[in-house]
N, C-alpha and C. Protein backbone atom coordinates (compact mmCIF):
# COMPACT_ATOMS: atom_id res chain seq x y z
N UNK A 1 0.43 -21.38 -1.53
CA UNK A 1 1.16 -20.14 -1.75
C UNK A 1 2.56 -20.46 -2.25
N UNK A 2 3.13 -19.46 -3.05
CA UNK A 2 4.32 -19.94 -3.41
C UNK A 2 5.33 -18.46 -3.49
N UNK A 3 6.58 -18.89 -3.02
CA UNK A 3 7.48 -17.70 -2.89
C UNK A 3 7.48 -16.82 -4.20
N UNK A 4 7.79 -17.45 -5.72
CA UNK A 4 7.89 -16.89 -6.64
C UNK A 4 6.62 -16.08 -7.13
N UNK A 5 5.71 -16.23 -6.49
CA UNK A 5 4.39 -15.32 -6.64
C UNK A 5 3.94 -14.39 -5.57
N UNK A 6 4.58 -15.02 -4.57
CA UNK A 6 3.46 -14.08 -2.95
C UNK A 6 3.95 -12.55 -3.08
N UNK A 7 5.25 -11.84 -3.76
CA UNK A 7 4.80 -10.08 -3.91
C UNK A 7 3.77 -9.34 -4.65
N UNK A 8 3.69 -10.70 -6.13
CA UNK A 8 2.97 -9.99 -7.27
C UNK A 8 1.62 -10.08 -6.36
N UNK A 9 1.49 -11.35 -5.87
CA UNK A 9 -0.34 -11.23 -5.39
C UNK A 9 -0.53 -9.86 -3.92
N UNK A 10 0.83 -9.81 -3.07
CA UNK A 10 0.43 -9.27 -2.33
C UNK A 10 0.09 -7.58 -2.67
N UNK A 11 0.85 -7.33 -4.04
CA UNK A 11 0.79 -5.88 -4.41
C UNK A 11 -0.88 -6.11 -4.62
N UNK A 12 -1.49 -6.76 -5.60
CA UNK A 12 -2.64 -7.09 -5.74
C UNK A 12 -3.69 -7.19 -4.80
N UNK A 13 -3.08 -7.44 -3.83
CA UNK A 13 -4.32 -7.40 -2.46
C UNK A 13 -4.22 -6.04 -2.34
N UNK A 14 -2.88 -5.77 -1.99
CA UNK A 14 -3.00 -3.89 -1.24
C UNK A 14 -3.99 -3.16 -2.62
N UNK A 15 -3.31 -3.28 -3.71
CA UNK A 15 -4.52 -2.61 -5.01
C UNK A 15 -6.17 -2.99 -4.61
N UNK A 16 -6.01 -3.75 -4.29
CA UNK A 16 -7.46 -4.29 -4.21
C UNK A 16 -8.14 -3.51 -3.01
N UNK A 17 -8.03 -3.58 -1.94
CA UNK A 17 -8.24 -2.76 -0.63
C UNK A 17 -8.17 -1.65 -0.83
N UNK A 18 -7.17 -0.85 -1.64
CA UNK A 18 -7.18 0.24 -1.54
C UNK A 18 -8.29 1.05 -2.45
N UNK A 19 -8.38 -0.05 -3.68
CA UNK A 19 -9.91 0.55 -4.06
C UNK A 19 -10.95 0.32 -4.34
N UNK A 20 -11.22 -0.44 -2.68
CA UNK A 20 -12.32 -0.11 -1.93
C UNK A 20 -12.52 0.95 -1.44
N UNK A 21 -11.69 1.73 -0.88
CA UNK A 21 -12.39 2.74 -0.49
C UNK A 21 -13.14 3.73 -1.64
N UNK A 22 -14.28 4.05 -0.53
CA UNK A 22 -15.02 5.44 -1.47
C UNK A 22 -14.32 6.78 -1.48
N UNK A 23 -14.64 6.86 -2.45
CA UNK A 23 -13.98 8.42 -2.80
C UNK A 23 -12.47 8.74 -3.31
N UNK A 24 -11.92 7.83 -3.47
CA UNK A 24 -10.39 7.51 -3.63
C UNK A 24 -10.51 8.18 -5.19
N UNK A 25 -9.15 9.27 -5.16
CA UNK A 25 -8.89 9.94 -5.97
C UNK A 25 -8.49 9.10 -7.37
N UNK A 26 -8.07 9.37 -8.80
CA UNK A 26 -7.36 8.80 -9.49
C UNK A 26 -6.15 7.81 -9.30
N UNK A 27 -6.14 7.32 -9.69
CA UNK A 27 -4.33 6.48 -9.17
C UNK A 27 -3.55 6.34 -9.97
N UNK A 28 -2.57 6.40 -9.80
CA UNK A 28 -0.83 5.76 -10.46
C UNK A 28 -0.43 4.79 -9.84
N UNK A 29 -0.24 3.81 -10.84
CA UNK A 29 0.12 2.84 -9.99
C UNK A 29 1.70 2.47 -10.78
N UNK A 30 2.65 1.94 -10.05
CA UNK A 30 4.04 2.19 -10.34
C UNK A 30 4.20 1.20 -11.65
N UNK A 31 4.96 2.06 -12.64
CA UNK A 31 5.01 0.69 -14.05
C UNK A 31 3.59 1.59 -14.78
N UNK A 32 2.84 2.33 -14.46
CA UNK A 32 1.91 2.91 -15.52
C UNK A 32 2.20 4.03 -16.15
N UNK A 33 1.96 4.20 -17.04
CA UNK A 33 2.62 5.85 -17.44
C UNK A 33 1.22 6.52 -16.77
N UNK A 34 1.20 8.07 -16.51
CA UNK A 34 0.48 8.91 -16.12
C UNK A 34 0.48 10.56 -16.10
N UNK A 35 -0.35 11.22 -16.45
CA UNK A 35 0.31 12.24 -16.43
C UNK A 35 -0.83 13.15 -15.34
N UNK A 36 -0.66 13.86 -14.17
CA UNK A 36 -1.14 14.47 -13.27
C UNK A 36 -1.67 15.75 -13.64
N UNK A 37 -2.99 15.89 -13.61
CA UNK A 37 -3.46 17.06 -14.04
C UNK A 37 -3.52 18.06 -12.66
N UNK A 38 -2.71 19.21 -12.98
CA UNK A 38 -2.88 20.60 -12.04
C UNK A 38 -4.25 20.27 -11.65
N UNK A 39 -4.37 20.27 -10.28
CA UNK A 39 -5.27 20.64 -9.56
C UNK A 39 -6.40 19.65 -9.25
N UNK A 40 -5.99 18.37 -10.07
CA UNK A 40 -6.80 16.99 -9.61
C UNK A 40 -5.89 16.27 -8.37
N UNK A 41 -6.55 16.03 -7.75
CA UNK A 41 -6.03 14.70 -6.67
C UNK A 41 -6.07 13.23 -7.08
N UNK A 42 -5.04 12.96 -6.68
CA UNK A 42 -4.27 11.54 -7.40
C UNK A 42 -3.58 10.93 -6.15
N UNK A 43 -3.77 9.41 -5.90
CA UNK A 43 -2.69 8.93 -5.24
C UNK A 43 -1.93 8.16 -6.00
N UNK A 44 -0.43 8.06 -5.59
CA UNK A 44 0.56 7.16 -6.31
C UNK A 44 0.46 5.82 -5.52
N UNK A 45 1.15 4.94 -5.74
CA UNK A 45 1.71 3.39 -5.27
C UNK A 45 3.28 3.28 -5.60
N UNK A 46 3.67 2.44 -4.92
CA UNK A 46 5.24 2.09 -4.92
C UNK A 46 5.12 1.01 -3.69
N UNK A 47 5.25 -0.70 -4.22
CA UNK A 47 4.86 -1.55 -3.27
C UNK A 47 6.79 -2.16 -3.64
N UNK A 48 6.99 -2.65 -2.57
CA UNK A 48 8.55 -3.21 -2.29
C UNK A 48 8.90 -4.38 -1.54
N UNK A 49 9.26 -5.55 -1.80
CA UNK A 49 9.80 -6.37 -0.92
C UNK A 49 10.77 -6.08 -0.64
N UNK A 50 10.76 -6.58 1.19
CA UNK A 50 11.84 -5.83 2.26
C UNK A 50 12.61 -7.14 2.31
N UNK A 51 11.95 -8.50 2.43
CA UNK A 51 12.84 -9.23 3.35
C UNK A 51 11.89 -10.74 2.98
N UNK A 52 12.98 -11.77 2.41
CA UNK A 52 12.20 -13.42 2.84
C UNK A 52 13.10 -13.76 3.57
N UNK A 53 12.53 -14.04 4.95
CA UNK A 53 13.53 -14.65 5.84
C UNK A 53 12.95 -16.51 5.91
N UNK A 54 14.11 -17.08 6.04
CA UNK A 54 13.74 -18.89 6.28
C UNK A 54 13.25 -18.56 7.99
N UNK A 55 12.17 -19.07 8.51
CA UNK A 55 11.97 -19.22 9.99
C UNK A 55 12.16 -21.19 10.07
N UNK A 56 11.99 -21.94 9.07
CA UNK A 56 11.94 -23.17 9.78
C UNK A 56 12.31 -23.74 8.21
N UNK A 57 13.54 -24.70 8.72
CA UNK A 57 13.99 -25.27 7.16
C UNK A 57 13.44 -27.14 7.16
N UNK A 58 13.28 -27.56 6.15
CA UNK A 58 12.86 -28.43 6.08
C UNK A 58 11.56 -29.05 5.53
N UNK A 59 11.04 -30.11 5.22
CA UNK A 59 9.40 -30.28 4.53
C UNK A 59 8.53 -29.76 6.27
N UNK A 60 7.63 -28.86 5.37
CA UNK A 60 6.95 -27.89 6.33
C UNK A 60 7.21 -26.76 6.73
N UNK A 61 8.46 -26.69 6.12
CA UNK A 61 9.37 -24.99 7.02
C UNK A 61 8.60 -23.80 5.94
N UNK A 62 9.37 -22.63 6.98
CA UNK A 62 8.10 -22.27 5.88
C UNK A 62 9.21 -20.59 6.06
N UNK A 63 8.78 -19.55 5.03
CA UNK A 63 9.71 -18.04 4.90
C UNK A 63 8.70 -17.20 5.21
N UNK A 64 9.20 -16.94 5.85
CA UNK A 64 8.57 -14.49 6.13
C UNK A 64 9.05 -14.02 5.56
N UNK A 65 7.87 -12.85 4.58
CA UNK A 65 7.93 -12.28 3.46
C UNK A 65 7.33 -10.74 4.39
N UNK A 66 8.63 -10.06 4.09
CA UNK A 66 8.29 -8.67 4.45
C UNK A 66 7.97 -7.96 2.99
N UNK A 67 7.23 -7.13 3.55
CA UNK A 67 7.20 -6.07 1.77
C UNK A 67 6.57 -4.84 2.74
N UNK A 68 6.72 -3.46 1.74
CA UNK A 68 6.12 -2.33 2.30
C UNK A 68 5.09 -2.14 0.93
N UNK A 69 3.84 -1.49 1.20
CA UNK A 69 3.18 -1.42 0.50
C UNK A 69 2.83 0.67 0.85
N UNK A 70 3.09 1.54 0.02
CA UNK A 70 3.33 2.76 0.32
C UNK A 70 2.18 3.50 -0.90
N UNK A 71 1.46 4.51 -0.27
CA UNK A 71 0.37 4.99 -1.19
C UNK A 71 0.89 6.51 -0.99
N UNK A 72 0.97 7.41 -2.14
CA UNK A 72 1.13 8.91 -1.58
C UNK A 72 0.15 9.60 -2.01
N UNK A 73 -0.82 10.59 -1.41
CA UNK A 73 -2.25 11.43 -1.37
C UNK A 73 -1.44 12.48 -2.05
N UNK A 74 -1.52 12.79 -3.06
CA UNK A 74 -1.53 14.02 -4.16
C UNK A 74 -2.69 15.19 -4.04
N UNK A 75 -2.95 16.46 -3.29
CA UNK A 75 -4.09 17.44 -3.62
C UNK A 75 -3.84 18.27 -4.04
N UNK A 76 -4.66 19.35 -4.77
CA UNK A 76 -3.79 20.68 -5.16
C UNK A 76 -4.13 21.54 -3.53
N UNK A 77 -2.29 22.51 -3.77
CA UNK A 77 -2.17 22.81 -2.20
C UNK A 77 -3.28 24.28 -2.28
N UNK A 78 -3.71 24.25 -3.11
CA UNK A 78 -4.83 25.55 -2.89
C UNK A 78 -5.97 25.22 -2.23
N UNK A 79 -6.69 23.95 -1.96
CA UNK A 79 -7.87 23.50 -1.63
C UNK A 79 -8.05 22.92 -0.05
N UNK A 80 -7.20 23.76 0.73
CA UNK A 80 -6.86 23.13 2.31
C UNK A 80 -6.58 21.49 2.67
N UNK A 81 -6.56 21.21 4.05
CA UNK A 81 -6.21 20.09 3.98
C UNK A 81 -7.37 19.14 4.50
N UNK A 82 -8.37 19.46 4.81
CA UNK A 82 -10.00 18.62 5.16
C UNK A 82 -9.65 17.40 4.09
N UNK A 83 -9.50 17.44 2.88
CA UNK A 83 -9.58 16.33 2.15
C UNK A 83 -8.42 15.03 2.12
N UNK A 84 -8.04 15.77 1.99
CA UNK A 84 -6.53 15.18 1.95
C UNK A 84 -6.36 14.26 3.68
N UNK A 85 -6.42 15.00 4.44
CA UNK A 85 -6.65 14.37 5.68
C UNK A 85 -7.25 13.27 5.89
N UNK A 86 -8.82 13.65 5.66
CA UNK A 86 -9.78 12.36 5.62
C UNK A 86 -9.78 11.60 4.39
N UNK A 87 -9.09 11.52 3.21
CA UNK A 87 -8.42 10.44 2.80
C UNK A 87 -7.42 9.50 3.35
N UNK A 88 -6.70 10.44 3.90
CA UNK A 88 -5.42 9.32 4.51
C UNK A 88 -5.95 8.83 5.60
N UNK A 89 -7.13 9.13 6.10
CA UNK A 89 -7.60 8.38 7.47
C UNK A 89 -8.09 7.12 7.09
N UNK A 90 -9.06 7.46 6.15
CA UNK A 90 -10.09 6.37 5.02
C UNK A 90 -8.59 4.99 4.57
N UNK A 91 -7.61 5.33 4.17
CA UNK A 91 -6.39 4.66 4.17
C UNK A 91 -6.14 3.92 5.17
N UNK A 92 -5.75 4.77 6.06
CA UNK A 92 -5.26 3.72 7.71
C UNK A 92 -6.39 2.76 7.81
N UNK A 93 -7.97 3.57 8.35
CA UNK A 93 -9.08 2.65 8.58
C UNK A 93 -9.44 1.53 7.24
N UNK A 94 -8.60 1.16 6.40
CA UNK A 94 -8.69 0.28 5.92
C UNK A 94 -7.75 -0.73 5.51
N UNK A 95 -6.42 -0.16 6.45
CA UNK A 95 -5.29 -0.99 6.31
C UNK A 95 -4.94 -1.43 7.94
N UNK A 96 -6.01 -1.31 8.69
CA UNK A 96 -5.72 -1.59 10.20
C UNK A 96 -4.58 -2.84 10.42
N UNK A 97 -3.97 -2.94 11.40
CA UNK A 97 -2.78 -4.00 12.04
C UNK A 97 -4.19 -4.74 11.96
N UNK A 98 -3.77 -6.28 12.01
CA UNK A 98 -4.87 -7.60 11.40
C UNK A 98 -5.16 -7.47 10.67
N UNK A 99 -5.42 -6.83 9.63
CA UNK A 99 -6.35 -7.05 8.31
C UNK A 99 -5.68 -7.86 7.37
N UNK A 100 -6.43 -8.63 7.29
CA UNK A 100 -6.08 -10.43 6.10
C UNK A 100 -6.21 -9.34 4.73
N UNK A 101 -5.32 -9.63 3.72
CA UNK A 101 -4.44 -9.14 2.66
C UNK A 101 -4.54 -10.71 2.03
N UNK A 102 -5.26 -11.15 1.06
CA UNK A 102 -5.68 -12.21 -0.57
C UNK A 102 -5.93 -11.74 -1.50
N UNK A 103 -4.91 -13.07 -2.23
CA UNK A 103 -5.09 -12.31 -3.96
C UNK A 103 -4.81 -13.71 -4.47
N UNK A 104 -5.44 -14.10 -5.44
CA UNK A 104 -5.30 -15.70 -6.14
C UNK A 104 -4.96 -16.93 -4.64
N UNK A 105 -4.01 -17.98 -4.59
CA UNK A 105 -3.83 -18.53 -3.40
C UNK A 105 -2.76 -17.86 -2.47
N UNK A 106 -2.68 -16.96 -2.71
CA UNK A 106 -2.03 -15.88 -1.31
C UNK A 106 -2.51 -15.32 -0.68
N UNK A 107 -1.98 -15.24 0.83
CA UNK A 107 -2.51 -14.32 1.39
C UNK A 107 -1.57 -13.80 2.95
N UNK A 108 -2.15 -12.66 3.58
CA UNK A 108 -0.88 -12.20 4.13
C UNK A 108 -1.67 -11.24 5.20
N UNK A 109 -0.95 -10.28 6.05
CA UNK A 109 -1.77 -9.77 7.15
C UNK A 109 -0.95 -8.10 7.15
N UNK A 110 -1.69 -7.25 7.57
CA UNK A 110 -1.20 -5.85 7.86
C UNK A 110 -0.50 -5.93 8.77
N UNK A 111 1.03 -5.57 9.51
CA UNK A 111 1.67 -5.48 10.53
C UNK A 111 1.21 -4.39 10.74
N UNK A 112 1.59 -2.78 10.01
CA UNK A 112 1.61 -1.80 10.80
C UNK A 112 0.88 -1.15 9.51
N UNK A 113 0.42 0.36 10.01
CA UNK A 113 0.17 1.26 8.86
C UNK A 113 0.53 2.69 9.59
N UNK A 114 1.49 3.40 8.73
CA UNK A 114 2.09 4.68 9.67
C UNK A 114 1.86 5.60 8.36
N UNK A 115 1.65 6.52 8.45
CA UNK A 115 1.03 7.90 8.15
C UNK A 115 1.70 9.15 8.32
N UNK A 116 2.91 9.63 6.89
CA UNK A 116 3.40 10.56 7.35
C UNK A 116 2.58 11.59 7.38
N UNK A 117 4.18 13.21 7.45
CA UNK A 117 3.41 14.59 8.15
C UNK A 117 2.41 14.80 6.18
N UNK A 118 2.32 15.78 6.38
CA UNK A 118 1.60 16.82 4.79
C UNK A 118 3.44 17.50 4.62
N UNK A 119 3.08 17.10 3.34
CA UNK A 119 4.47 18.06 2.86
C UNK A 119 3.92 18.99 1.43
N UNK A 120 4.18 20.30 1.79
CA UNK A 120 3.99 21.33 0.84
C UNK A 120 4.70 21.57 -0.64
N UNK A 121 4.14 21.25 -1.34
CA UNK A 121 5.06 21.97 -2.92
C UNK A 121 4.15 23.36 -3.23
N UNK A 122 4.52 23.48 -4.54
CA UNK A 122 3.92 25.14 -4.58
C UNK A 122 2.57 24.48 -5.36
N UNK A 123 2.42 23.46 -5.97
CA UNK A 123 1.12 22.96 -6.62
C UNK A 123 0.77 21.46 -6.19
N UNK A 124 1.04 21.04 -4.77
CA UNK A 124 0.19 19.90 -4.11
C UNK A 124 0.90 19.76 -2.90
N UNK A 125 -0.32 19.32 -2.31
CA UNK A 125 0.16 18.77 -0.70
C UNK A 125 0.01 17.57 -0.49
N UNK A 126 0.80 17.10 0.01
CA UNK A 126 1.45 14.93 -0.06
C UNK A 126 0.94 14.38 1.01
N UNK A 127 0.99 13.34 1.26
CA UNK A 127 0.83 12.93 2.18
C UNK A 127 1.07 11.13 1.92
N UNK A 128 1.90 10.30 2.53
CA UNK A 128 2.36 9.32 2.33
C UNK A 128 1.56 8.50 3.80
N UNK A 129 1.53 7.18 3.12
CA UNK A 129 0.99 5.86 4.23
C UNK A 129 1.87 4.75 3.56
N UNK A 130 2.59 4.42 4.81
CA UNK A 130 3.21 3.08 4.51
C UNK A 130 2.51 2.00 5.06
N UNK A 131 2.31 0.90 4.37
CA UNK A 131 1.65 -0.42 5.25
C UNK A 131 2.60 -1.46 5.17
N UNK A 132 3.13 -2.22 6.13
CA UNK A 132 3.82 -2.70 6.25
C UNK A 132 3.05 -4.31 6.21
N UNK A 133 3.31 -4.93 5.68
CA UNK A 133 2.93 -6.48 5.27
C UNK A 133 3.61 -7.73 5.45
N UNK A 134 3.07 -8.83 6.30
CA UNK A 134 4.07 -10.06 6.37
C UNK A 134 3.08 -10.96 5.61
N UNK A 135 3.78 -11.86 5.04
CA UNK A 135 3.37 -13.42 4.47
C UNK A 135 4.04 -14.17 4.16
N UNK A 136 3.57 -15.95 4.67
CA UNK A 136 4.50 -16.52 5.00
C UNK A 136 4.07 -17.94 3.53
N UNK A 137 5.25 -18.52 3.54
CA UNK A 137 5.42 -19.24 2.12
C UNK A 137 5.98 -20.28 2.73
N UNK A 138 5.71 -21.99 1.93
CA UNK A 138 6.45 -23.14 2.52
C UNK A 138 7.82 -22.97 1.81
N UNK A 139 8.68 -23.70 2.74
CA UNK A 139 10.15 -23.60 2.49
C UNK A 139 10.40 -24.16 1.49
């Protein structure tokens, strides 16, 4: 694994997991152009490194690599929230705390996955999941 690569692969794992799931709406993924059609469901992406911290310096030491990996559930707000819901569940249940996160020779683990409220516009209802991600790199 190597520091100058472990975000690009880890965005790549979360892409990867995330579509696995069945039924997963269209996507945007950040850096694509897109344009959202009224009344289709779409999720976005926006993945971020938080933090390389040094835990041990020296041959063998090695850095913690925080990053947030954030998906937002796009529905049109006319169609209740049954869907939208059990998407973002289908999300969590596949970003559980432990779940091993690989992509080329990286790889990394789910810390947390938190699940905001539904937020209303006049033409979609949101719904955001952050997954929070560590991986660690030699010093």
């Amino acid at each position: 694994m190597s520091a100058t690569t472990i975000h690009g692969d880890m965005r790549a794992a979360s892409r990867a997991r995330l579509l696995s799931i069945a039924g997963l709406p269209d996507q945007q993924w950040e850096g694509r152009d897109y344009s959202a059609t009224k009344g289709t469901p779409y999720v976005s992406e926006s993945f971020r490194p938080i933090a390389s911290d040094v835990r041990a310096t020296g041959v063998g030491g090695t850095i913690a690599h925080s990053m947030n990996s954030s998906f937002t559930l796009h529905y049109p707000s006319n169609a209740g929230t049954l869907a939208i819901e059990a998407m973002a569940g289908a999300i969590m249940e596949a970003f559980r705390p432990g779940t091993a996160l690989s992509y080329s020779t990286s790889s990394g683990v789910v810390l947390k996955a938190e699940r905001g409220p539904l937020l209303q516009e006049p033409d979609w209802i949101n719904c955001s999941i952050t997954i929070n991600i560590v991986a660690y790199t030699s010093n």
